[in-house]
Structure formats: C-alpha cells, structure tokens
Protein backbone atom coordinates (compact mmCIF):
# COMPACT_ATOMS: atom_id res chain seq x y z
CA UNK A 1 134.04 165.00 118.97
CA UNK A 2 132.73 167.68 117.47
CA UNK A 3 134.01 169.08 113.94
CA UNK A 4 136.63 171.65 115.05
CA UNK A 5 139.54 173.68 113.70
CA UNK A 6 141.41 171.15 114.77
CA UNK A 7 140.41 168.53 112.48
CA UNK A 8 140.23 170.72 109.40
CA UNK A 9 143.43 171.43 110.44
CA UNK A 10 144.68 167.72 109.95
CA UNK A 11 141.85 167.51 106.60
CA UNK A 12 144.22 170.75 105.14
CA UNK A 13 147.47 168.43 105.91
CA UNK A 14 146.42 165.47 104.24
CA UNK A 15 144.95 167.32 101.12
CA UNK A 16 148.04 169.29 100.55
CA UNK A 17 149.87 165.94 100.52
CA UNK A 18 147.31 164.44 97.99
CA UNK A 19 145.86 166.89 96.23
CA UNK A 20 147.84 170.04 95.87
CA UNK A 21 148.74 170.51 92.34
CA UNK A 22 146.18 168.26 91.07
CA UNK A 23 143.48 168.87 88.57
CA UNK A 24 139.67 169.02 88.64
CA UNK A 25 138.47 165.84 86.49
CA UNK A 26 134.79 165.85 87.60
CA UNK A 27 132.67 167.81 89.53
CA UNK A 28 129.10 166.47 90.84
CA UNK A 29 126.20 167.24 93.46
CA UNK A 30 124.87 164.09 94.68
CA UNK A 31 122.55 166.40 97.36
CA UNK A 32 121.44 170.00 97.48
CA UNK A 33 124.07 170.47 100.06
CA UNK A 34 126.98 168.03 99.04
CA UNK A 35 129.58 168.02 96.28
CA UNK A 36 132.18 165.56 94.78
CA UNK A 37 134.61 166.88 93.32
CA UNK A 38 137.43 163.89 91.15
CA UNK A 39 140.45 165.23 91.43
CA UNK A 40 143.96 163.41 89.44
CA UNK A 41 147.30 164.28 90.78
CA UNK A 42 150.42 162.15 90.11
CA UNK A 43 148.94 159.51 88.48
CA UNK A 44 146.42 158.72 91.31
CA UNK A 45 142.95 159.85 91.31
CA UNK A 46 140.93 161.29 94.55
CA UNK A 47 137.06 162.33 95.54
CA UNK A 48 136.73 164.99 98.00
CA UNK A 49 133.40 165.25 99.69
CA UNK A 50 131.87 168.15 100.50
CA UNK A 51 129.06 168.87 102.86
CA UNK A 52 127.23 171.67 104.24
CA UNK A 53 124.79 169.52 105.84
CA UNK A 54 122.78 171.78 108.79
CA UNK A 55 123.05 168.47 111.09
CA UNK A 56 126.14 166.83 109.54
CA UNK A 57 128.90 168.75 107.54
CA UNK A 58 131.76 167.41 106.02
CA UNK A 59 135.23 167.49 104.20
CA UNK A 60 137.47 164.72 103.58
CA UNK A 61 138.80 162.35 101.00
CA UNK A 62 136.27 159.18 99.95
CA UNK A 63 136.87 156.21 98.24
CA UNK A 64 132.99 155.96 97.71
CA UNK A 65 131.41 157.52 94.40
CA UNK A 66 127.93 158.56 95.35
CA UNK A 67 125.15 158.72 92.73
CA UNK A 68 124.34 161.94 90.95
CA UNK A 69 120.92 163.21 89.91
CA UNK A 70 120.05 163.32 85.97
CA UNK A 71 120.05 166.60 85.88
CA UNK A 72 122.84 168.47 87.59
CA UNK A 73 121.75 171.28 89.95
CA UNK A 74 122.44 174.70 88.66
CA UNK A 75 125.80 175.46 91.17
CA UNK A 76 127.27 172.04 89.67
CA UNK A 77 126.72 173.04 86.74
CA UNK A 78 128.58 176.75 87.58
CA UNK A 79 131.13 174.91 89.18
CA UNK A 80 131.85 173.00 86.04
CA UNK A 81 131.77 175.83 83.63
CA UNK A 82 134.98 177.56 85.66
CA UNK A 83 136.48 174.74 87.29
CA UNK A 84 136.53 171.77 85.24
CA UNK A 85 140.39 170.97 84.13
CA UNK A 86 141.41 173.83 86.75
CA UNK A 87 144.49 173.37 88.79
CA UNK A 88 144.33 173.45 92.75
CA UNK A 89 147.45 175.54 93.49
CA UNK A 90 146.52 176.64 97.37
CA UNK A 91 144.74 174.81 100.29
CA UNK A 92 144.31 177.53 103.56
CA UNK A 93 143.03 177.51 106.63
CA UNK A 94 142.65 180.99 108.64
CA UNK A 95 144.33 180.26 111.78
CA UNK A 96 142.69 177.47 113.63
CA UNK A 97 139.18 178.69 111.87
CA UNK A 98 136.76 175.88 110.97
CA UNK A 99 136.99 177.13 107.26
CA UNK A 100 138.88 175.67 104.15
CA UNK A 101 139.79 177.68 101.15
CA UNK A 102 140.74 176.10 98.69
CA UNK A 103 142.30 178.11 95.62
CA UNK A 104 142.57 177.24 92.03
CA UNK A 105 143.84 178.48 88.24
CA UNK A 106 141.85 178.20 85.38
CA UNK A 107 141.73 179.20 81.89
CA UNK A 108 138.76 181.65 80.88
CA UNK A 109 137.10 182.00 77.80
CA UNK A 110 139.52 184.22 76.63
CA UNK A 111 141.97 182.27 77.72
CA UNK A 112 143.46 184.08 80.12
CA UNK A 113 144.53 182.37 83.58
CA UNK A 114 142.44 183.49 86.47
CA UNK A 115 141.98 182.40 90.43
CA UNK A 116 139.13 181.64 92.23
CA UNK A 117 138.51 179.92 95.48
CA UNK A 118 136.40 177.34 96.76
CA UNK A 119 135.28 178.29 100.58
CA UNK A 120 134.49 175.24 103.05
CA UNK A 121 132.88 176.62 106.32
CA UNK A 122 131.87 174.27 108.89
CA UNK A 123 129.85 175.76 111.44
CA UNK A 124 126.54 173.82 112.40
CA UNK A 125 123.63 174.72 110.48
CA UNK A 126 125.37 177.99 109.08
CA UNK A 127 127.50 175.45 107.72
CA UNK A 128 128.13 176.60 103.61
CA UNK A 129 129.90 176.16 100.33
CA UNK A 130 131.20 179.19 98.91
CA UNK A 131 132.15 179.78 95.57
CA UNK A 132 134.12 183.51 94.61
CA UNK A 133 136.09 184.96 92.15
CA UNK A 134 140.13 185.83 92.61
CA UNK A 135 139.18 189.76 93.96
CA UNK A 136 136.88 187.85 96.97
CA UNK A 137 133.70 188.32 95.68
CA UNK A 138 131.29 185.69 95.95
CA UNK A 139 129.81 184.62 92.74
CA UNK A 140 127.42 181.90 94.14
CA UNK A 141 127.23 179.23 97.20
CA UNK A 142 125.13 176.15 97.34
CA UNK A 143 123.34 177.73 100.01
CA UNK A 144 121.80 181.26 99.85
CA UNK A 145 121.47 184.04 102.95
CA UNK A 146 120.28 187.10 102.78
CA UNK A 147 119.22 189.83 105.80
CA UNK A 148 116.70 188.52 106.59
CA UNK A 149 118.30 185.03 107.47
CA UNK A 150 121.62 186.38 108.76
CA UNK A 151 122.26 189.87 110.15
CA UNK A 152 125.79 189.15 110.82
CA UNK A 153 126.52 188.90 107.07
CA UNK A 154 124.73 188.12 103.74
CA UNK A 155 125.82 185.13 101.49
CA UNK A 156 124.47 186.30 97.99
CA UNK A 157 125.98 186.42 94.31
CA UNK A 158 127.77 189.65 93.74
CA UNK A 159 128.60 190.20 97.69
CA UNK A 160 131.97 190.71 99.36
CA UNK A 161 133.57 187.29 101.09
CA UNK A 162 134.27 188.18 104.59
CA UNK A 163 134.59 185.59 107.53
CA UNK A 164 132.09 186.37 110.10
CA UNK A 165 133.27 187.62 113.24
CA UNK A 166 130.07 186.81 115.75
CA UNK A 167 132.20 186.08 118.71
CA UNK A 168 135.25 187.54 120.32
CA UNK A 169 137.67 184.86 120.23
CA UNK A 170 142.10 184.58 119.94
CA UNK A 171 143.29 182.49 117.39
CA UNK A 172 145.26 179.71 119.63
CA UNK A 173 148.01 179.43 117.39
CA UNK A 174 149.56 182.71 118.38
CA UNK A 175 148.31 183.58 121.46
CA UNK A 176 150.89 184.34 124.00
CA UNK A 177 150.97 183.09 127.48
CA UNK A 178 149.73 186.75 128.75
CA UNK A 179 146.93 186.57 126.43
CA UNK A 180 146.25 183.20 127.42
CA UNK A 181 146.18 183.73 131.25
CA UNK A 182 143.96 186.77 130.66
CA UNK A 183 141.22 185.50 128.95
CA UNK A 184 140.76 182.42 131.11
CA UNK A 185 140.76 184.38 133.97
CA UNK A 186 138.15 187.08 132.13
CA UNK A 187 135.69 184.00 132.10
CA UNK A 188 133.65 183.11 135.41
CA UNK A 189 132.64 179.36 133.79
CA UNK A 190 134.23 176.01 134.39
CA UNK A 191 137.59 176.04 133.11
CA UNK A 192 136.85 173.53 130.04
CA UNK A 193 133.99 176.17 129.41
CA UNK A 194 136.74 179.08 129.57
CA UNK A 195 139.01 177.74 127.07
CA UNK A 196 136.95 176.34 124.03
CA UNK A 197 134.84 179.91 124.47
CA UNK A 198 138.05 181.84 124.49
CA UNK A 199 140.06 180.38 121.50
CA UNK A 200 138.54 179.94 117.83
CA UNK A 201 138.73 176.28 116.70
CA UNK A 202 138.68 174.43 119.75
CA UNK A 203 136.32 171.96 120.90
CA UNK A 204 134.44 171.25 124.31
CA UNK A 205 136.46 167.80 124.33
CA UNK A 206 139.43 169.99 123.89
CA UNK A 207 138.52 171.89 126.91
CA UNK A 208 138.74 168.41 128.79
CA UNK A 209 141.25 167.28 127.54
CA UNK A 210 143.57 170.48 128.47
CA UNK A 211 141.77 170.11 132.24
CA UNK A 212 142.66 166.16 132.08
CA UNK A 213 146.37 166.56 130.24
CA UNK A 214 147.33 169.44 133.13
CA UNK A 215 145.62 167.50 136.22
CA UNK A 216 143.13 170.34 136.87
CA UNK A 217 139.75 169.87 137.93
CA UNK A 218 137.60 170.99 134.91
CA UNK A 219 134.01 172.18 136.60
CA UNK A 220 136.25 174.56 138.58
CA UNK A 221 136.75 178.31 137.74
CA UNK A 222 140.30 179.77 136.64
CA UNK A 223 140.10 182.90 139.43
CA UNK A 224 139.98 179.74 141.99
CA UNK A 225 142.81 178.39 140.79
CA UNK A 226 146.46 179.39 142.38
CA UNK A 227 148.30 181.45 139.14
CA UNK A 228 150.97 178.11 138.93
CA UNK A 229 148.08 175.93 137.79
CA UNK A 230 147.23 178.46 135.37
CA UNK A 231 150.68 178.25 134.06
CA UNK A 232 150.71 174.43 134.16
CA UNK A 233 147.71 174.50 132.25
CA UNK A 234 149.11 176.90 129.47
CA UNK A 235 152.51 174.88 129.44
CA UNK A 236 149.85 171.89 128.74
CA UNK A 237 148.09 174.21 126.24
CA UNK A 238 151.59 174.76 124.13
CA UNK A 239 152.34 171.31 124.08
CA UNK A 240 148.68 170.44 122.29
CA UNK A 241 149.59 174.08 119.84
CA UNK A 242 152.69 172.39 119.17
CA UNK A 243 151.37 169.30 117.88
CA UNK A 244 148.87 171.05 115.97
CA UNK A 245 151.63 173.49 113.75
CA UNK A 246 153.94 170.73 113.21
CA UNK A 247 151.62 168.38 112.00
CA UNK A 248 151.85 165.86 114.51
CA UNK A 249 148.01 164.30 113.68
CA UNK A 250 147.74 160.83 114.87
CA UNK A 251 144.46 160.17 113.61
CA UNK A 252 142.19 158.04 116.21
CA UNK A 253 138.55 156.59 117.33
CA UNK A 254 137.57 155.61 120.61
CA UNK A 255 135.20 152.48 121.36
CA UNK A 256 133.36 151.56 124.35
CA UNK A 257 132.45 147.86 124.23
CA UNK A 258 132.72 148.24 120.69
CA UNK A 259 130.25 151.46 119.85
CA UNK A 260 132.20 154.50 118.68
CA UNK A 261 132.57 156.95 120.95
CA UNK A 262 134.96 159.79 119.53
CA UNK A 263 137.15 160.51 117.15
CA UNK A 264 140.40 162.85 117.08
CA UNK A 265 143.25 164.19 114.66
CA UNK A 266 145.55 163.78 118.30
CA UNK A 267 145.40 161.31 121.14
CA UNK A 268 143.37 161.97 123.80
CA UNK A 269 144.60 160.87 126.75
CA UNK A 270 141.58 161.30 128.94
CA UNK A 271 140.07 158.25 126.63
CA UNK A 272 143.29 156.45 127.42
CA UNK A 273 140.66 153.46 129.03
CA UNK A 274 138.71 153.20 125.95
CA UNK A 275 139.25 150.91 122.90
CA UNK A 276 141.32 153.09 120.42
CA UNK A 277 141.76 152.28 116.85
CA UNK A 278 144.19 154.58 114.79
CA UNK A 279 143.90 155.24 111.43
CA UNK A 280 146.15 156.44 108.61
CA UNK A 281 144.17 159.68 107.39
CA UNK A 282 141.61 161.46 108.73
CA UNK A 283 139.39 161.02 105.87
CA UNK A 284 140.16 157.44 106.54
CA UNK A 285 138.89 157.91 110.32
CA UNK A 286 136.04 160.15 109.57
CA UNK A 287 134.42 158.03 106.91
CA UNK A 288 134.89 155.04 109.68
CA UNK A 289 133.29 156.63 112.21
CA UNK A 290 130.21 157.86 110.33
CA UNK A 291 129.74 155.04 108.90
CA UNK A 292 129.65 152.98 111.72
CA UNK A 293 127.47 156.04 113.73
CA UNK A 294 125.08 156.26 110.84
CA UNK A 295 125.18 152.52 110.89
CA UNK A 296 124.24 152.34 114.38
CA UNK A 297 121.90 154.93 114.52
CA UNK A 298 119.66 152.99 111.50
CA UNK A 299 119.75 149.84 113.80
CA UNK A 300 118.53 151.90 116.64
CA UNK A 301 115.75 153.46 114.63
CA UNK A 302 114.76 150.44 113.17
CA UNK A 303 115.09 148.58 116.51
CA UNK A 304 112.66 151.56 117.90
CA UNK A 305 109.87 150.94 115.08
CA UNK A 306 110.11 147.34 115.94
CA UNK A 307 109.96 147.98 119.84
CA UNK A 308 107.25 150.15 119.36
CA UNK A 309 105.65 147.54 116.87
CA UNK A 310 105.78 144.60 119.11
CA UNK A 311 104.80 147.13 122.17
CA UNK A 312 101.21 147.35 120.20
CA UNK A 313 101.45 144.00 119.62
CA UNK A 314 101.69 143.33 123.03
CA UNK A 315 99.15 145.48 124.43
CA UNK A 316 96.54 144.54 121.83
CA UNK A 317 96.80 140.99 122.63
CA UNK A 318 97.30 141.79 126.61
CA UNK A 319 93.51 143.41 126.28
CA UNK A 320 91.94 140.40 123.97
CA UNK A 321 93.87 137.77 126.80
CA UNK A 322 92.23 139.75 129.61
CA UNK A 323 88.82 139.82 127.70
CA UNK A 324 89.10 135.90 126.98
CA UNK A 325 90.27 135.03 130.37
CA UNK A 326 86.96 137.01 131.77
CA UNK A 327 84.77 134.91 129.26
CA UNK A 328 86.73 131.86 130.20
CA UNK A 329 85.55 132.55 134.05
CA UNK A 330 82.06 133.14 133.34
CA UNK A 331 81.89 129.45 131.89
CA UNK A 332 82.94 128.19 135.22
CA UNK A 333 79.56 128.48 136.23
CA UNK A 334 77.59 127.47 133.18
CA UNK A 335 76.51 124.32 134.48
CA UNK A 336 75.71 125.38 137.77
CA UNK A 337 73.33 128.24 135.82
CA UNK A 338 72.04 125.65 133.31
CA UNK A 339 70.95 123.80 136.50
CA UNK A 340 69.34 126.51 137.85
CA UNK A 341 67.20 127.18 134.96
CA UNK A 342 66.00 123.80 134.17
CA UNK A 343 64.86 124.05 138.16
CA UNK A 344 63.14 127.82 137.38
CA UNK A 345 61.86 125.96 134.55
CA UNK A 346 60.57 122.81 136.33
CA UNK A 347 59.24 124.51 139.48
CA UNK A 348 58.88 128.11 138.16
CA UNK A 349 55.23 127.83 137.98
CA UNK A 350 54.25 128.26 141.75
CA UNK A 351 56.59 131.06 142.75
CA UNK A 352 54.78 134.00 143.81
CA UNK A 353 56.45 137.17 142.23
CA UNK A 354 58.65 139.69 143.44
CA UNK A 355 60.18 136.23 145.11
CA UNK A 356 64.65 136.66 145.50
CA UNK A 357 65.22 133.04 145.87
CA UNK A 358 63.31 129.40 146.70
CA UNK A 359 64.55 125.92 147.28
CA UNK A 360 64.25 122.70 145.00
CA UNK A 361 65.52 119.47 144.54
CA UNK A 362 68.46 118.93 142.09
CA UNK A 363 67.57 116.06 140.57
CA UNK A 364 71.63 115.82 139.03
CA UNK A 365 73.04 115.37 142.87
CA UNK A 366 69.67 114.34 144.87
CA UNK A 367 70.19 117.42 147.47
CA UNK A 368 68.03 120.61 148.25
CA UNK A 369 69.76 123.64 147.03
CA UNK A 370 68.83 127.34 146.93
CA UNK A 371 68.29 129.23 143.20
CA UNK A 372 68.70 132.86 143.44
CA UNK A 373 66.32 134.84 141.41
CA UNK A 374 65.61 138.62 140.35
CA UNK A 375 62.92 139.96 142.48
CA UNK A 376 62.73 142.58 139.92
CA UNK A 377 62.01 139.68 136.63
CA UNK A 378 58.67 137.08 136.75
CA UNK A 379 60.50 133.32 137.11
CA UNK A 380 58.80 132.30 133.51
C-alpha cells in the first residue's frame, strides 16, 4: 500500500500519544536524506525516523539507532543549533495531506522563546524535509529546489512555506455527499481511478477497497452506475472517513503464503483471504513490513546474481561438454583410421595418383576391405 494520508494520519495519532510534549535529546543524519531525531517524554525515550528517500520515504517511531557519519552534515548540524533541548508542543496534519508538521519551542540566544516547525512531506521523489522559522519561512531543507527543478514552487533558504497545490483535489474529511457525487461523476475513469484522483490522501488500494466495501464493480465508470449505487458507495465512503477522524487505526499486514503483501492503518476487507497480522503501532507495522520487503528483496537480488552466475556456469560447461562429446566421437573411429594408414602405408607404393579409393587385405581380420583416399593428396 502505498504511503498515503491515511497512514500519516495514524503516524500523527501515535506521535501525539508518545511524543507530544517531549523534548529533543539528540538529533542525527545517518543519510543525506534521513534524520533521527531522540526524543524523552515521561520518562521514556523515542527515535523518530525521518526519510525523504526519492524511492522510499518515511516517518515513524524506531527502536533501531542507525549509525551516524563522523562528521555531521551541515542541516544536522542547523537542526541542532535551534532544536536541541526544544519542546515539541504541536504535531499537524493538513487535512488528509501526506504532510507532517511538526511544531516546537525553543530558547534563542537571547533567550527568548521562539517556534519553528519541522515539515514532513511524503510525496515520491518530491518527497522533502523542511525546516522554517515560526512566521513560515523556510530557513533550510535537507533537500534543495529551485526553478529550474520545480516550477510549481521553489524549496530554498529564505523562501515562503506554501503546500503545493499541483492537482485539483477535495480534502475527504469534509467533503459533503454533493461534493462527493459530483466529482465522481466529473471523472470518465474506472471508479477506483475516480476516487483516489478526486480526494487528497487517498490511495489506489483505497479506491478498491471503497469499490470492494460497497459491492461495486471497480473497472466500471460512475455515469454507468444507477445514482443509488453512487449513494451506497458514499454511505461506504463515510463509514471509512469515520474511522479515519475518530482514530479508529487498527494497524495491519497482509501475507500471501507468507510474503508481505500490504500493509494498512484500517482493515481491508478485500484482503479478508490473506494472512493478516495486526500490530500495535504503525511504526511497529511499518518497520515490519520493510524489513521483511527489504529483506526479501536482498534474497531476490542475491538469488538473481547467483541464477545468473550458475546460468554462465551452465552454458560454459554446456559448450566445453558439446566440444568433448564431438572429440569423444571422432575417437570412435581411430582404429579403423590407424588401420587404414598402416594399409596406405604398406600398399601405398603402387597406387597410381589422383586414385579415390583401392582394396587391400587387413591383415588384423583376414578380409578385403576398401580404404578411401583423397584424390586430391599423393597416398605417401
């Protein structure tokens, strides 16, 4: 399942039970794109990890301290000058947005308390880490984009924050049914299609699993439908919306013979035949499943190399068998040859040339046999 609103939804829950009020102990960088930032609250301690990973990005509470470089990279070592000791006194998400803000207090050097936010955004390979002061300007991010990367918005020290509006989309946590109904019914794609393209934060399993929860067919389009499916299908809509605001997360992964095959902050019932563990937290079921995918994913590289290893293997010795096996035939007849040279040898002397074959007696079996010769060679 893909990384959606949804999820960070469940992440914001379970931080604001753990974390909220806590302070920043440490604050490290084990990759160009990751942090880890310690955080005490209540007498318990907690990592957060942080990733804006183009092909893998990430937020959720770790038990596993990663190693740091020597030498911490200069937005570590910004982070540290403002945040370290500062007190996390807000966790946000903008409606159903696949963005985390987290907000925090600190003292300056003057001693004065001041704000400033921490900004999660998980979106692909524009995924980013943005750091900005308490008036929403950004004062750095662990990634850098200017114009001529982005022309939807620039990411750059001293630039306005601003979330990045590329696609026209209604916030499912309070759209009404009228809105609903209208912009399913705007979109000629297969229903699943229509509603993860028409609501921020939802994913295409989403999409399913609204088709599969409300008994529709989800390939078809919503202007084929009759108007009391499209009502079924928001009544199934509220029910997931629901869930979501009162923080019914029921944190899960799906097997199939024992690979993992999704993972959700909500049953899904259109999994209902697979293998499904449930977990406590999120973080608890995210670090599980990437694990075990990462895991998996190693083995099958590995396994390739090796197939691809022996495959050479294989091939190489194939060719030297088929060469050996050729050899191996053409000593069938040595003795039969070595007979017919010792005659060429013996009687040799009398053929007349330009001669393709003559008869002698093989002395080894007493008979009259006929040796073949090169008309085109002399027989001595």
């Amino acid at each position: 399942m893909a990384f959606d609103g949804i999820t960070i939804a469940s992440i914001k829950s379970q931080l604001e039970e753990r974390i909220l009020m806590g302070r920043i102990y440490k604050i490290s960088q084990p990759e160009q794109d990751e942090l880890l930032i310690t955080i005490k609250n209540q007498g318990k301690q907690y990592r957060l990890f942080l990733s804006a990973s183009a092909s893998l990005p990430l937020i959720y509470l770790t038990e596993v301290n990663k190693p740091s470089p020597l030498t911490a990279p200069g937005f570590c070592m910004l982070l540290r000058k403002h945040l370290q000791n500062g007190k996390i006194i807000s966790i946000s998400q903008p409606g159903l947005e696949r963005i985390l803000t987290i907000e925090m207090e600190h003292l300056n050097e003057l001693g004065d308390l001041c704000t400033k936010t921490l900004i999660v955004e998980i979106m692909g390979k524009h995924s980013n880490i943005i750091f900005c002061n308490g008036e929403g300007q950004i004062i750095d991010s662990i990634k850098h984009i200017s114009c001529a990367v982005s022309s939807v918005r620039e990411v750059l020290p001293g630039r306005p924050y601003f979330i990045p509006k590329t696609q026209e989309k209604l916030d499912p946590l309070t759209v009404t049914k009228e809105m609903f109904c209208q912009a399913i019914l705007a979109k000629p794609v297969p229903l699943s299609k229509a509603i993860y393209t028409s609501f921020t934060g939802l994913s295409p399993v989403i999409g399913e699993e609204l088709c599969y929860r409300a008994s529709l067919d989800s390939n078809q389009t919503a202007k084929s439908m009759d108007f009391s499916s499209i009502l079924h299908l928001y009544d199934c809509f509220e029910g997931l919306r629901k869930e979501i605001i009162e923080k019914k997360f029921f944190p899960v992964i799906m097997y199939e013979k024992g690979v993992p095959v999704e993972f959700s902050s909500l049953p899904l019932k259109q999994y209902k035949d697979l293998d499904i563990v449930s977990y406590t937290s999120i973080s608890e079921a995210l670090e599980v499943y990437y694990t075990e995918k990462n895991t998996l994913t190693r083995i099958r590289q590995k396994s390739s190399d090796l197939r691809k290893r022996v495959q050479t293997l294989l091939e190489r010795s194939g060719k030297k068998y088929d060469l050996q096996l050729k050899q191996l035939k053409d000593t069938e007849k040595k003795e039969k040859y070595k007979v017919y040279g010792e005659l060429i040898t013996t009687y040799g002397y009398n053929l007349s040339p330009g001669a393709s074959s003559f008869q002698a007696h093989n002395y080894y079996t007493d008979e009259i046999i006929t040796v073949p010769l090169d008309p085109k060679l002399p027989p001595l």
